[in-house]
C-alpha atoms as a PDB file:
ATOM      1  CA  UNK A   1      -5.188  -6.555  20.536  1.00  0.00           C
ATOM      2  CA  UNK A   2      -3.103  -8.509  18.286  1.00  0.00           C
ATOM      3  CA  UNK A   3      -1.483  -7.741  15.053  1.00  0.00           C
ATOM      4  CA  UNK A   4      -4.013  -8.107  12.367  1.00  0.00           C
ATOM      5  CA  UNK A   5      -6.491  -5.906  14.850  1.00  0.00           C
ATOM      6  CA  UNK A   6      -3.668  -3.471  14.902  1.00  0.00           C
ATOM      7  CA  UNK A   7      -2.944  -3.461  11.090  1.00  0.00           C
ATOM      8  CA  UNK A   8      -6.279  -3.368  10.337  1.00  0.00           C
ATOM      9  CA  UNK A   9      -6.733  -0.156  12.441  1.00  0.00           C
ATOM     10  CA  UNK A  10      -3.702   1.328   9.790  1.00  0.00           C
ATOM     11  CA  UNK A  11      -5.228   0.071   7.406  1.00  0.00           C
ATOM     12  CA  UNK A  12      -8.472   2.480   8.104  1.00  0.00           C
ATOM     13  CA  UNK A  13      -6.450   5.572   8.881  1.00  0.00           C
ATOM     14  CA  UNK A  14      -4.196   4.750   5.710  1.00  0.00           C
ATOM     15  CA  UNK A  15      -7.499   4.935   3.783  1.00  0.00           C
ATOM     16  CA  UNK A  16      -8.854   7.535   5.737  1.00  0.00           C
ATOM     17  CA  UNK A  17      -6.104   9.540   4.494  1.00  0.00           C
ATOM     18  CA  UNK A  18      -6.118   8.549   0.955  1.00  0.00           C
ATOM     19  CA  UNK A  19      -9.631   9.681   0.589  1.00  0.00           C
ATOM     20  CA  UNK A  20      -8.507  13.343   2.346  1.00  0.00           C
ATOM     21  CA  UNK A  21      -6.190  13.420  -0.601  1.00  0.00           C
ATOM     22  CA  UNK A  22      -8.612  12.516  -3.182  1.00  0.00           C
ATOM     23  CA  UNK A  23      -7.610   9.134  -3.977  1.00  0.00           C
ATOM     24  CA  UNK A  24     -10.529   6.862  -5.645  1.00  0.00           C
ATOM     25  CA  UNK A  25      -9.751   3.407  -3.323  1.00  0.00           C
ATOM     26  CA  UNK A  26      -9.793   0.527  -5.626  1.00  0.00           C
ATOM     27  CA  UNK A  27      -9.357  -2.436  -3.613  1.00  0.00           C
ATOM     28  CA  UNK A  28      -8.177  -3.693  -0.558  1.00  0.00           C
ATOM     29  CA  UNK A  29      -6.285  -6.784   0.661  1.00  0.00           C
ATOM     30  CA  UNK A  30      -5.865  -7.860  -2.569  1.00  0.00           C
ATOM     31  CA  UNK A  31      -3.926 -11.858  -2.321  1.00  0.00           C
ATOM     32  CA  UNK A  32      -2.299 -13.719  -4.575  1.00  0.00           C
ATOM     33  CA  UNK A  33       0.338 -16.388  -4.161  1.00  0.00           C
ATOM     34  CA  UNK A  34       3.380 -14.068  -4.619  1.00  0.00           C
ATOM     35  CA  UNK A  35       1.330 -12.321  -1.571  1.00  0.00           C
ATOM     36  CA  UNK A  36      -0.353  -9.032  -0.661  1.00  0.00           C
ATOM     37  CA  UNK A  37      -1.420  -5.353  -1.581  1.00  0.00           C
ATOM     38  CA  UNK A  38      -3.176  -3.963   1.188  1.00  0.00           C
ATOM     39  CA  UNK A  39      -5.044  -0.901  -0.787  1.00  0.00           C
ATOM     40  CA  UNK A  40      -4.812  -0.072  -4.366  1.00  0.00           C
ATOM     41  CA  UNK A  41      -6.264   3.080  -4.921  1.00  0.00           C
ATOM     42  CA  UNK A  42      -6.410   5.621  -8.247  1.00  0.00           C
ATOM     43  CA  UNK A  43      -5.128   9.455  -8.473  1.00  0.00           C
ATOM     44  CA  UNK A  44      -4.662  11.110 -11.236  1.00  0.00           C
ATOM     45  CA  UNK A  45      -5.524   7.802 -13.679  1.00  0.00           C
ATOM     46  CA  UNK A  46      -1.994   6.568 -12.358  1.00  0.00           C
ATOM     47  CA  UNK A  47      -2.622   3.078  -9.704  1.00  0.00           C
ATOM     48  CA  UNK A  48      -0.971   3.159  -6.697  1.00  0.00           C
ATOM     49  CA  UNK A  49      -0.313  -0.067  -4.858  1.00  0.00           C
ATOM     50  CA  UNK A  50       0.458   0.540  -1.159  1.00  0.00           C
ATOM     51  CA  UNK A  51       1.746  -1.264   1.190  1.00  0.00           C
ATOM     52  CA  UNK A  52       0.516  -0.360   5.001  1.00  0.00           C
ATOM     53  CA  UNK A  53       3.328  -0.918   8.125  1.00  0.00           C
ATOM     54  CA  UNK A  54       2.363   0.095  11.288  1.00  0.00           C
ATOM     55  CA  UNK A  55       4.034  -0.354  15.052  1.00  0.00           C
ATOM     56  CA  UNK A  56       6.678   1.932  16.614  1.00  0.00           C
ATOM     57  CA  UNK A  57       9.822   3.031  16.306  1.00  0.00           C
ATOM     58  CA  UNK A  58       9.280   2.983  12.488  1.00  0.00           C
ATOM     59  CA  UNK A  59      12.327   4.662  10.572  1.00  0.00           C
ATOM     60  CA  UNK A  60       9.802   4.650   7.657  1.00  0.00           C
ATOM     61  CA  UNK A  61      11.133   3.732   4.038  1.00  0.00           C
ATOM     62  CA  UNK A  62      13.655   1.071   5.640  1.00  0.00           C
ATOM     63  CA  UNK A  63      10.437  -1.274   7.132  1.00  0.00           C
ATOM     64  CA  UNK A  64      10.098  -1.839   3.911  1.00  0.00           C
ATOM     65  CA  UNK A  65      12.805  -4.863   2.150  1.00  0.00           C
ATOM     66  CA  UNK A  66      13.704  -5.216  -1.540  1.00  0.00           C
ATOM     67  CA  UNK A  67      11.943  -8.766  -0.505  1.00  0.00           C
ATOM     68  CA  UNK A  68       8.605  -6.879   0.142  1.00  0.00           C
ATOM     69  CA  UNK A  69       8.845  -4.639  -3.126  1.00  0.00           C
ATOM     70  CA  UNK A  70       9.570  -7.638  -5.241  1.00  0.00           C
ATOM     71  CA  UNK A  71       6.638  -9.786  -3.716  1.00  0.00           C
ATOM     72  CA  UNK A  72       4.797  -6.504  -4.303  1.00  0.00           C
ATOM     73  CA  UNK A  73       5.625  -6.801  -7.712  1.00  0.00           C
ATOM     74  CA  UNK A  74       5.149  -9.807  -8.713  1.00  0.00           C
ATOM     75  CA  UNK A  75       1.140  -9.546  -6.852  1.00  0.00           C
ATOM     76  CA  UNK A  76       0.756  -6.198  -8.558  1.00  0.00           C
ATOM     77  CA  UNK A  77       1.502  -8.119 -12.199  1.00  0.00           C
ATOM     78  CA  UNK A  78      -1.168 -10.590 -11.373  1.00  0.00           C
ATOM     79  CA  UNK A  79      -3.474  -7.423 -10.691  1.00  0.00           C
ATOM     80  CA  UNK A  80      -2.946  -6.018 -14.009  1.00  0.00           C
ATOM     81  CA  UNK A  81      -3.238  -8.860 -16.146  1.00  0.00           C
ATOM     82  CA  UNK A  82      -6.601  -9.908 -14.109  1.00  0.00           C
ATOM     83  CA  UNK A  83      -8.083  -7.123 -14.706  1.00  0.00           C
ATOM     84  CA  UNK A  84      -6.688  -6.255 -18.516  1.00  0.00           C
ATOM     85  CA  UNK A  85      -4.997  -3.030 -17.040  1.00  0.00           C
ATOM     86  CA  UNK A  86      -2.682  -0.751 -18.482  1.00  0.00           C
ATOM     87  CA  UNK A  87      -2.921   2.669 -16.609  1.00  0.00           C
ATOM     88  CA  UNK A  88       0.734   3.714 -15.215  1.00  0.00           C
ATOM     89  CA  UNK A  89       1.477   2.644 -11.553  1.00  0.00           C
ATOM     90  CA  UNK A  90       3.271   3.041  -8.744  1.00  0.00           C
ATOM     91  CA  UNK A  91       4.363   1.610  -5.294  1.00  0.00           C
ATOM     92  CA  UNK A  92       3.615   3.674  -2.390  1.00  0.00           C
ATOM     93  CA  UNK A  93       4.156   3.088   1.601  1.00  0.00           C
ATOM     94  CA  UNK A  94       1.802   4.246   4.196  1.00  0.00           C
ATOM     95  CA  UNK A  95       3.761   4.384   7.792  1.00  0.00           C
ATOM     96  CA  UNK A  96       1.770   5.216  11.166  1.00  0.00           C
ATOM     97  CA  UNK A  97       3.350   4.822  14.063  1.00  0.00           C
ATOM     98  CA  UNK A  98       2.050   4.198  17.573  1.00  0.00           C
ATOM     99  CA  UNK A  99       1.554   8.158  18.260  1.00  0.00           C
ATOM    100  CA  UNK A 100      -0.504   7.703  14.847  1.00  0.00           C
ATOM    101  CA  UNK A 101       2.279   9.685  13.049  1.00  0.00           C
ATOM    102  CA  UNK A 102       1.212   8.973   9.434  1.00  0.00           C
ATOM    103  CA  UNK A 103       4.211   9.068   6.625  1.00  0.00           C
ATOM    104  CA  UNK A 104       3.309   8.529   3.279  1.00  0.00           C
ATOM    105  CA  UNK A 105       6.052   7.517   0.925  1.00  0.00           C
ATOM    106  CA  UNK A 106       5.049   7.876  -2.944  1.00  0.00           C
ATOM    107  CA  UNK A 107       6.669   6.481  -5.694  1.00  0.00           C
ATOM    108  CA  UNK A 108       9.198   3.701  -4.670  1.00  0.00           C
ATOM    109  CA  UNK A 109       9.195   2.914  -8.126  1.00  0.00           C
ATOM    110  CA  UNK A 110       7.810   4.308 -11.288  1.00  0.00           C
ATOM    111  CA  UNK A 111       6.362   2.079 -14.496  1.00  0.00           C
END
């Protein structure tokens, strides 16, 4: 299985998940030049942009790099303006590891 196979397995669990907690999914692999959301989902009226990582070993928050959150950013802009947005958002990371240990970390940063 290679890696898109495997992250697109996380990707169903992290969804899976989401929808446990009552999270209204949005939209999914959303691409822009800056690069990639993998689900944006709604809670709550507040958006939450969240970024998948799966594989072992994870020590959670640190798989994600202030390069990541700013490309996150910048995609997440482009997703607001598209759509004429202005509900409050935040970035969220979904973690699963290879024993399918899911972490979710909310609120990386609030707007």
């Amino acid at each position: 299985m290679n890696s898109r196979e495997k992250g697109n397995i996380a990707e169903e669990k992290a969804v899976e998940f989401l929808l446990s907690q009552k999270f209204e999914i949005i939209d999914r692999n959303f691409y822009t030049r800056f690069g990639e959301i993998d689900i944006i989902a709604k809670k709550d009226n507040i958006l939450h942009f969240i970024e998948v990582k799966s594989g072992q070993n994870f020590q959670s928050i640190y798989n994600v790099t202030p390069q990541k959150i700013a490309k996150i950013t910048k995609t997440l802009n482009v997703y607001l303006k598209k759509y004429k947005l202005k509900n409050p958002y935040q970035i969220d990371v979904i973690t699963i590891d290879n024993n399918n240990n899911l972490e979710f970390i909310k609120n990386l940063s609030m707007f």
